[in-house]
C-alpha atoms as a PDB file:
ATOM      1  CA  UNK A   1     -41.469  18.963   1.585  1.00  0.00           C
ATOM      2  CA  UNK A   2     -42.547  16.811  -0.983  1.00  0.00           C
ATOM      3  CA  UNK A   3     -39.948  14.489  -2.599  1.00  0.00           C
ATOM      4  CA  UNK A   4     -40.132  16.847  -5.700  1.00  0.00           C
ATOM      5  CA  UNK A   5     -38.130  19.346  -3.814  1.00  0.00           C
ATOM      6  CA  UNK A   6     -35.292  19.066  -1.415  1.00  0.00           C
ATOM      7  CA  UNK A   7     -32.714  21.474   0.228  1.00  0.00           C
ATOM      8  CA  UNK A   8     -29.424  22.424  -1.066  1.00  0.00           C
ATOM      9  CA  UNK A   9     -26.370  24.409   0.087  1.00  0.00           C
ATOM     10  CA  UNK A  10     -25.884  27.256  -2.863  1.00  0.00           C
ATOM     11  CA  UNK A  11     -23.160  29.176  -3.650  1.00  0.00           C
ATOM     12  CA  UNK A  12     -25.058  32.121  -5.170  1.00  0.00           C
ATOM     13  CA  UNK A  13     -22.131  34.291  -5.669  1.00  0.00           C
ATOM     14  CA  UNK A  14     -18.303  33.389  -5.584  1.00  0.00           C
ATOM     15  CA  UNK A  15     -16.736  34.431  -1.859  1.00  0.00           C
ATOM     16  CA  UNK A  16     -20.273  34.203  -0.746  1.00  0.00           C
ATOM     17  CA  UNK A  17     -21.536  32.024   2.060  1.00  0.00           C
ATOM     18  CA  UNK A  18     -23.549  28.979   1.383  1.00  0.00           C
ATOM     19  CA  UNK A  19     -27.349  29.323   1.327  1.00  0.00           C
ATOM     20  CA  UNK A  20     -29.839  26.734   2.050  1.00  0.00           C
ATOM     21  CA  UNK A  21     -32.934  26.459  -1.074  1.00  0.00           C
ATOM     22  CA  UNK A  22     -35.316  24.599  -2.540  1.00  0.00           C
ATOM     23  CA  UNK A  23     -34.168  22.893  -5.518  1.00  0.00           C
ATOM     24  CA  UNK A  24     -36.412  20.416  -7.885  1.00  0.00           C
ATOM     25  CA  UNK A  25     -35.427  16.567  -7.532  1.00  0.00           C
ATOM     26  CA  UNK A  26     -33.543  15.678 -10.641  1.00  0.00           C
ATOM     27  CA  UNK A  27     -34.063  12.290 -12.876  1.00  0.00           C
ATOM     28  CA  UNK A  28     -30.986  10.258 -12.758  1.00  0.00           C
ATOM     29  CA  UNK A  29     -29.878   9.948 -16.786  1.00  0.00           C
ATOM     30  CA  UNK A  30     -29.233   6.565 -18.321  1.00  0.00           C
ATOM     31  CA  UNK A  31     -25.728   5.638 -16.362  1.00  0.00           C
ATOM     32  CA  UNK A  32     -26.822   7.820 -13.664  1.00  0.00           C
ATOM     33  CA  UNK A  33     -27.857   7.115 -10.006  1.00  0.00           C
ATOM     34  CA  UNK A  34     -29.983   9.862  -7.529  1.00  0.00           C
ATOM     35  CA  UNK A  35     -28.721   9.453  -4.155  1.00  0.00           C
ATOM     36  CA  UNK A  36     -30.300  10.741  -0.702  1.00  0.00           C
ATOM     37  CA  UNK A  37     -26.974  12.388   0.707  1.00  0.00           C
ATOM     38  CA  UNK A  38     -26.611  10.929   4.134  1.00  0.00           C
ATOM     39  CA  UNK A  39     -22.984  12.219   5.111  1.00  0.00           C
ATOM     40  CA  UNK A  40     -20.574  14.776   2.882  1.00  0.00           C
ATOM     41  CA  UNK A  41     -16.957  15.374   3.124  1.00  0.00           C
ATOM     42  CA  UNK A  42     -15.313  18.889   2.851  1.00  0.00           C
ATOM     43  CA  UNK A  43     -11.781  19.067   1.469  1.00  0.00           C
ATOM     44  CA  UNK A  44      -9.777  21.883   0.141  1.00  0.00           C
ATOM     45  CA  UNK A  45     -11.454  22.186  -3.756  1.00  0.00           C
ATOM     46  CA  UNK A  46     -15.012  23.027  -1.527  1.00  0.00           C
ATOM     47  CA  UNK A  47     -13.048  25.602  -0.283  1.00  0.00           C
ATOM     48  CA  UNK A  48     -10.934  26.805  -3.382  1.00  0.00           C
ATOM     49  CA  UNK A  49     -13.886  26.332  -5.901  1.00  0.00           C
ATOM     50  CA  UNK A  50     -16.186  28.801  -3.292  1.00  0.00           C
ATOM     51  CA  UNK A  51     -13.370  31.293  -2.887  1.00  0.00           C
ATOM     52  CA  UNK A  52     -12.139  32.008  -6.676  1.00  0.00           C
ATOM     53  CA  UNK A  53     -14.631  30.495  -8.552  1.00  0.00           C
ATOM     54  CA  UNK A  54     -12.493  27.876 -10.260  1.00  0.00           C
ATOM     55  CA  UNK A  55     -14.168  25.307 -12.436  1.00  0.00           C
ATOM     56  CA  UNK A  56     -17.705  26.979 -11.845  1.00  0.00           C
ATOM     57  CA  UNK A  57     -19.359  28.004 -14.642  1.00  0.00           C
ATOM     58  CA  UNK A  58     -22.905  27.799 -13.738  1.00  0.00           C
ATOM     59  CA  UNK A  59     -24.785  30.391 -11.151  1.00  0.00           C
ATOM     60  CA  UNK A  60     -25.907  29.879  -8.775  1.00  0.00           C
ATOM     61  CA  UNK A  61     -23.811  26.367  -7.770  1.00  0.00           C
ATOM     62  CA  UNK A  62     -23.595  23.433  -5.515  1.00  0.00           C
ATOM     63  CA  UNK A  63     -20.139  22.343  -4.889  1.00  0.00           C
ATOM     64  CA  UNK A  64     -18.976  19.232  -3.110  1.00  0.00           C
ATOM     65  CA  UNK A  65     -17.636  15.969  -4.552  1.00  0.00           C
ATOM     66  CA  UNK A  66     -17.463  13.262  -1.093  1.00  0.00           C
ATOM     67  CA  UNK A  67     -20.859  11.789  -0.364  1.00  0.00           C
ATOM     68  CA  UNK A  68     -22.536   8.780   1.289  1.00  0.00           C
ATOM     69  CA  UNK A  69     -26.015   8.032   1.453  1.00  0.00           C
ATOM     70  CA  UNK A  70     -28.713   5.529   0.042  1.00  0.00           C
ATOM     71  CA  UNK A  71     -29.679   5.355  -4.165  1.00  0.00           C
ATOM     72  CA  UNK A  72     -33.147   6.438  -4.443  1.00  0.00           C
ATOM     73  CA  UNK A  73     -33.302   5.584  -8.129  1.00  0.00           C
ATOM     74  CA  UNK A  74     -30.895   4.190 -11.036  1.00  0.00           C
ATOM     75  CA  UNK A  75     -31.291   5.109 -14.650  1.00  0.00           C
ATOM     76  CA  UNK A  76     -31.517   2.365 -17.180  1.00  0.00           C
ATOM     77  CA  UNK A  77     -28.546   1.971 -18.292  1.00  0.00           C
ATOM     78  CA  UNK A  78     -26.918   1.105 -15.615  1.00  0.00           C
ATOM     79  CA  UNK A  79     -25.723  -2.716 -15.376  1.00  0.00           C
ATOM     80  CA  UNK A  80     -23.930  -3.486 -11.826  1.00  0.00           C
ATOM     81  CA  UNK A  81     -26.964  -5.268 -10.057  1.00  0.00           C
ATOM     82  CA  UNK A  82     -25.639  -3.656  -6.633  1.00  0.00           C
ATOM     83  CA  UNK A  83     -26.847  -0.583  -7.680  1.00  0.00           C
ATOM     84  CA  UNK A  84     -30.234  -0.370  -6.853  1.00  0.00           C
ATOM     85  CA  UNK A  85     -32.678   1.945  -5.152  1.00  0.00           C
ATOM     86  CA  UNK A  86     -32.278   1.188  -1.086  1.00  0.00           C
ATOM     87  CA  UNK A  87     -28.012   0.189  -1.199  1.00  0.00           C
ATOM     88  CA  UNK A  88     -26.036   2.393   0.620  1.00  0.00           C
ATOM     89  CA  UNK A  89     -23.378   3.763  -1.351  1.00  0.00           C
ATOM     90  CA  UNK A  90     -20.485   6.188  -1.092  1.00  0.00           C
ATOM     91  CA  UNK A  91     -19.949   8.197  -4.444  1.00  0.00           C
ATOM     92  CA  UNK A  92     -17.788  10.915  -5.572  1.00  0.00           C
ATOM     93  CA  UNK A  93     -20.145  13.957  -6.723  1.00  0.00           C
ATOM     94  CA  UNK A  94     -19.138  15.377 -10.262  1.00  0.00           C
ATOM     95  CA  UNK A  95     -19.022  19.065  -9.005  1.00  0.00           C
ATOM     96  CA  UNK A  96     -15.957  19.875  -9.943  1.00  0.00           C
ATOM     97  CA  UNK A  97     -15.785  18.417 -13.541  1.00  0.00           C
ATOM     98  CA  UNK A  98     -19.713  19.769 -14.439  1.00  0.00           C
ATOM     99  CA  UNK A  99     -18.316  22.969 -13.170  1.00  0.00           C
ATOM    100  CA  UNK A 100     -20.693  23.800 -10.675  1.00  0.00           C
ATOM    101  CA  UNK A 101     -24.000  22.551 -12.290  1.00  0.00           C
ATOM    102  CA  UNK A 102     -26.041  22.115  -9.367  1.00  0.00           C
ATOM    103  CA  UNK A 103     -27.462  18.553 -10.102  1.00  0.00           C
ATOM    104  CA  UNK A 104     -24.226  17.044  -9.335  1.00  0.00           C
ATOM    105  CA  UNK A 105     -22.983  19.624  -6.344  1.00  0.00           C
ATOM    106  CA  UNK A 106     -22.314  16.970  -3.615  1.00  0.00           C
ATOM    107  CA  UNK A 107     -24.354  18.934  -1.139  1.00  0.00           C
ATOM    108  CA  UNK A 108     -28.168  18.695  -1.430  1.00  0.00           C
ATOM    109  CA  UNK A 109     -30.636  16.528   0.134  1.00  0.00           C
ATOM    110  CA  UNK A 110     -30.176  14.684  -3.134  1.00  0.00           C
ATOM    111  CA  UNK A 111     -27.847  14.332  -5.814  1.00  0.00           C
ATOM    112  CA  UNK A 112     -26.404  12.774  -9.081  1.00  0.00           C
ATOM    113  CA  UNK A 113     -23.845  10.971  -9.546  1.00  0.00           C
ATOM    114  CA  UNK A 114     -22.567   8.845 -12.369  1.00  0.00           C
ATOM    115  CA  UNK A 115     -22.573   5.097 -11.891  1.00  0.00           C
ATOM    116  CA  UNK A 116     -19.295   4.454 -12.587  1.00  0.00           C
ATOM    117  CA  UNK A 117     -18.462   6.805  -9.421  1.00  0.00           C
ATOM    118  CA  UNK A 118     -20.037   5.062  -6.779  1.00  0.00           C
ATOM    119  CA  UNK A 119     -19.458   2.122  -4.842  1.00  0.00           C
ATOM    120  CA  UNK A 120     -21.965  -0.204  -2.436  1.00  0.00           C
ATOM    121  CA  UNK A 121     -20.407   0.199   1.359  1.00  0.00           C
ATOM    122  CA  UNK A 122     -20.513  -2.693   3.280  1.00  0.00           C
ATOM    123  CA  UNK A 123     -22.583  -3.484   6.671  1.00  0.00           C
ATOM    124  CA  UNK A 124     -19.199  -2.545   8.812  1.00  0.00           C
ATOM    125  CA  UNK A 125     -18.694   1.526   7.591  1.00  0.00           C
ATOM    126  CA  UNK A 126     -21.105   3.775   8.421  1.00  0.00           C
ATOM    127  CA  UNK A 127     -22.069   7.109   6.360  1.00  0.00           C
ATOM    128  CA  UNK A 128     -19.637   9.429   7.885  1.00  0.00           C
ATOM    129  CA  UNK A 129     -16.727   6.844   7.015  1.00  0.00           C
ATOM    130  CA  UNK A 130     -18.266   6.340   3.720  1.00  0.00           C
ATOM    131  CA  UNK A 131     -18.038  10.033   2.811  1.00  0.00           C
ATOM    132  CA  UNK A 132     -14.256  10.201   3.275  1.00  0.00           C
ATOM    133  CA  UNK A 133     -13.354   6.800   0.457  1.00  0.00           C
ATOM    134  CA  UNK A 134     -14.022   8.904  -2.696  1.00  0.00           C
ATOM    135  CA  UNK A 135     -11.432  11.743  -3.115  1.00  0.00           C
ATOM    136  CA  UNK A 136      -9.218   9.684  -0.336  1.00  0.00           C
ATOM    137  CA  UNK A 137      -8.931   6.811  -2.688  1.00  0.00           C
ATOM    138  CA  UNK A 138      -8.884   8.985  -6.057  1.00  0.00           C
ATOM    139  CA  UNK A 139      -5.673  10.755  -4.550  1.00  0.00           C
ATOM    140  CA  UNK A 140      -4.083   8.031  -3.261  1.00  0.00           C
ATOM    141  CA  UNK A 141      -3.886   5.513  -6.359  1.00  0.00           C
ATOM    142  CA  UNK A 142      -3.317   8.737  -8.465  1.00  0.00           C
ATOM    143  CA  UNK A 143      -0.541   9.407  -6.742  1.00  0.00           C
ATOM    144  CA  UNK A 144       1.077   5.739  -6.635  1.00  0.00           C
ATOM    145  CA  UNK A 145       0.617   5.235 -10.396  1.00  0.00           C
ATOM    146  CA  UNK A 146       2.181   8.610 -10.616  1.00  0.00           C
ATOM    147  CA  UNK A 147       5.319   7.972  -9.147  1.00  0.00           C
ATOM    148  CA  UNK A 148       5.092   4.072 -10.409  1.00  0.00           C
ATOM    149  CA  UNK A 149       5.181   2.056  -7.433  1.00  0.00           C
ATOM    150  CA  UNK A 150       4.159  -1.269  -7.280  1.00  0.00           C
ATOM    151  CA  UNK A 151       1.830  -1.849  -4.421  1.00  0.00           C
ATOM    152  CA  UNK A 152       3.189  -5.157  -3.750  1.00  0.00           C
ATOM    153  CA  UNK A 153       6.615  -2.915  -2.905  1.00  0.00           C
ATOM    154  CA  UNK A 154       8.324  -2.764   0.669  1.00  0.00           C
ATOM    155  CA  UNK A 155       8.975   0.527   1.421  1.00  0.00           C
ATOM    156  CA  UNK A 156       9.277   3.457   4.268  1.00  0.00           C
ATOM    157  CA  UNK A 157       6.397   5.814   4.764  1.00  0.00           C
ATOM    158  CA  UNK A 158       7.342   9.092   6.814  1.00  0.00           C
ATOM    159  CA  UNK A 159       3.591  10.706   8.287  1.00  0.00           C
ATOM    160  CA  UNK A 160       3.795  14.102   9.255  1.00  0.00           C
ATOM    161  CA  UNK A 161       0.439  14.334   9.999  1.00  0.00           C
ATOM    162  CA  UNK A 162      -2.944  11.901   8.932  1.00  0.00           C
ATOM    163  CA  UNK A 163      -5.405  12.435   6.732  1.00  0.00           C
ATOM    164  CA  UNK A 164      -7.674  10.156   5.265  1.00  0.00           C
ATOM    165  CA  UNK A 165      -6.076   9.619   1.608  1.00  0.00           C
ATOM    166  CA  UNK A 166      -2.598   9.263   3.841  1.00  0.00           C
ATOM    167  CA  UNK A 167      -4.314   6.100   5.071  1.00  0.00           C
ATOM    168  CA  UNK A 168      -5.897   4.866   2.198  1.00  0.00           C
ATOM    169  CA  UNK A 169      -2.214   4.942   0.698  1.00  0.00           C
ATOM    170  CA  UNK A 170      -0.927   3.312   3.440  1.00  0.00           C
ATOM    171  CA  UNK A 171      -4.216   0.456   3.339  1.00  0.00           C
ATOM    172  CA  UNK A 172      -3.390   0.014  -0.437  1.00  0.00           C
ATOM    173  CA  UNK A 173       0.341  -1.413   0.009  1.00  0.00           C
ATOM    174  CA  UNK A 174       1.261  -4.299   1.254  1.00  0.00           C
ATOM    175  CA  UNK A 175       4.581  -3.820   3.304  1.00  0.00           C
ATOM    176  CA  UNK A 176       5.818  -0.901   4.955  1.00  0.00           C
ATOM    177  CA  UNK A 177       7.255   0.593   7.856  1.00  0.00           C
ATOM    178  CA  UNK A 178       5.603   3.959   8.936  1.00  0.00           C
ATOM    179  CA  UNK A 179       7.569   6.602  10.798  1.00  0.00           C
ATOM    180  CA  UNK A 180       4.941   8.771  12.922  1.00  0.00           C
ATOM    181  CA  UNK A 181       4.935  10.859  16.499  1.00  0.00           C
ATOM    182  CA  UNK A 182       2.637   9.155  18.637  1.00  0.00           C
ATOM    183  CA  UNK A 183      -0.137  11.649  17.693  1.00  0.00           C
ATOM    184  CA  UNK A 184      -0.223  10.470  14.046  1.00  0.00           C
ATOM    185  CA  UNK A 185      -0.395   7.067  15.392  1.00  0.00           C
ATOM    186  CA  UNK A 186      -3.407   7.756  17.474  1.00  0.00           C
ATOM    187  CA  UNK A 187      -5.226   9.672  15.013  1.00  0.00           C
ATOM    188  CA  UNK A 188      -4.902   6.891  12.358  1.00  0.00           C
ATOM    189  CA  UNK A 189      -5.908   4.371  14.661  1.00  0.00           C
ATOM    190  CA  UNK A 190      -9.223   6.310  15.470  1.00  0.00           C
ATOM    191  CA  UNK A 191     -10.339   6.576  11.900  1.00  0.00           C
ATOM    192  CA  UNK A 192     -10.641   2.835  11.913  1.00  0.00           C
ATOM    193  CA  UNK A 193      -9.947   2.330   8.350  1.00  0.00           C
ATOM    194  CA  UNK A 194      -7.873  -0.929   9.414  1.00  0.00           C
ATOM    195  CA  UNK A 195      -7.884  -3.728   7.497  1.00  0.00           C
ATOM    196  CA  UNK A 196      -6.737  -7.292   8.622  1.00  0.00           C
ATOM    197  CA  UNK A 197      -4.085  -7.926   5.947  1.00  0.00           C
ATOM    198  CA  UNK A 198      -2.509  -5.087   6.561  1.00  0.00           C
ATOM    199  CA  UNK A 199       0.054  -4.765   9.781  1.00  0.00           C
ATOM    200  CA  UNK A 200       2.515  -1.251   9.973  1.00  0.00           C
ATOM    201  CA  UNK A 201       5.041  -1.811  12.129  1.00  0.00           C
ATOM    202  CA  UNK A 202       4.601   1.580  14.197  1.00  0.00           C
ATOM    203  CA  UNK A 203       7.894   3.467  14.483  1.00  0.00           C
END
């Protein structure tokens, strides 16, 4: 295939199940990077936007917003030096707000994304890590300016169960005491999102 073309997963119909195509390589706009997907994340608006149709107003779609993979090219307008063909990045995919257009679905061989929505991932997290940042870390400082907590707070956290914007939360505060079963605790410590500065005293 030549780099002209790449696959896709397509939702041709809403309900329907996800079809691999051809699609033509897009140009990356002015504040615009194309990115080779290397790793995706599903979460539940894949799933709702596929099932009802909700926020997709283009036929057929590409859905998916969680991505990580290298920029293969940077439109001119964009100014952060980091972003440059060959950097690994993880991004979050503008699926949902374009509605489906399938440019921006986070799940082709190669996508869109707006500048502003990606981020350079250092040497120590690998793709499949990478993919999980964008709607983790969207939700969780959404939800702390929300409620208005200060992240320099002390506070209790109560886990029921991990997920990954559960740990970005927890990664984003400085001191707290997390109450978790000892299956919580194992399943946060194998994500390895663990940073040094940060020490939960496990309840």
């Amino acid at each position: 295939m030549s780099s002209a073309q790449h696959l896709a997963a397509v939702l041709t119909a809403v309900g329907s199940p996800l079809e691999v195509q051809e699609r033509p390589t897009p140009t990356p706009g002015p504040a615009e990077l194309l990115i080779e997907v290397k790793s995706i994340a599903l979460n539940p608006v894949d799933y709702m936007q596929r099932e009802t149709g909700c926020h997709i107003s283009h036929k057929p779609a590409i859905l998916g917003s969680d991505v990580a993979g290298v920029i293969v090219a940077s439109g001119s307008a964009v100014a952060n030096p980091l972003l440059r063909p060959g950097a690994r990045v993880g991004a979050f995919a503008a699926a949902f707000w374009k509605e489906g257009l399938p440019d921006y679905g986070g799940m082709p061989q190669r996508v869109i994304v707006p500048a502003a929505h990606a981020v350079v991932l250092p040497d120590s997290i690998n793709f499949n890590e990478g993919a999980l940042l964008p709607m983790s870390v969207a939700t969780a400082w959404i939800d702390w300016y929300r409620i208005g907590l200060p992240l320099d707070a002390s506070f209790v956290l109560r886990v029921r169960k991990s997920s990954p914007s559960c740990l970005v939360a927890m990664l984003s505060c400085r001191n707290f005491v997390l109450l978790a079963n000892q299956r919580t605790e194992n399943q946060c410590s194998s994500l390895r999102l663990v940073l040094s500065s940060v020490q939960p005293r496990w309840v």
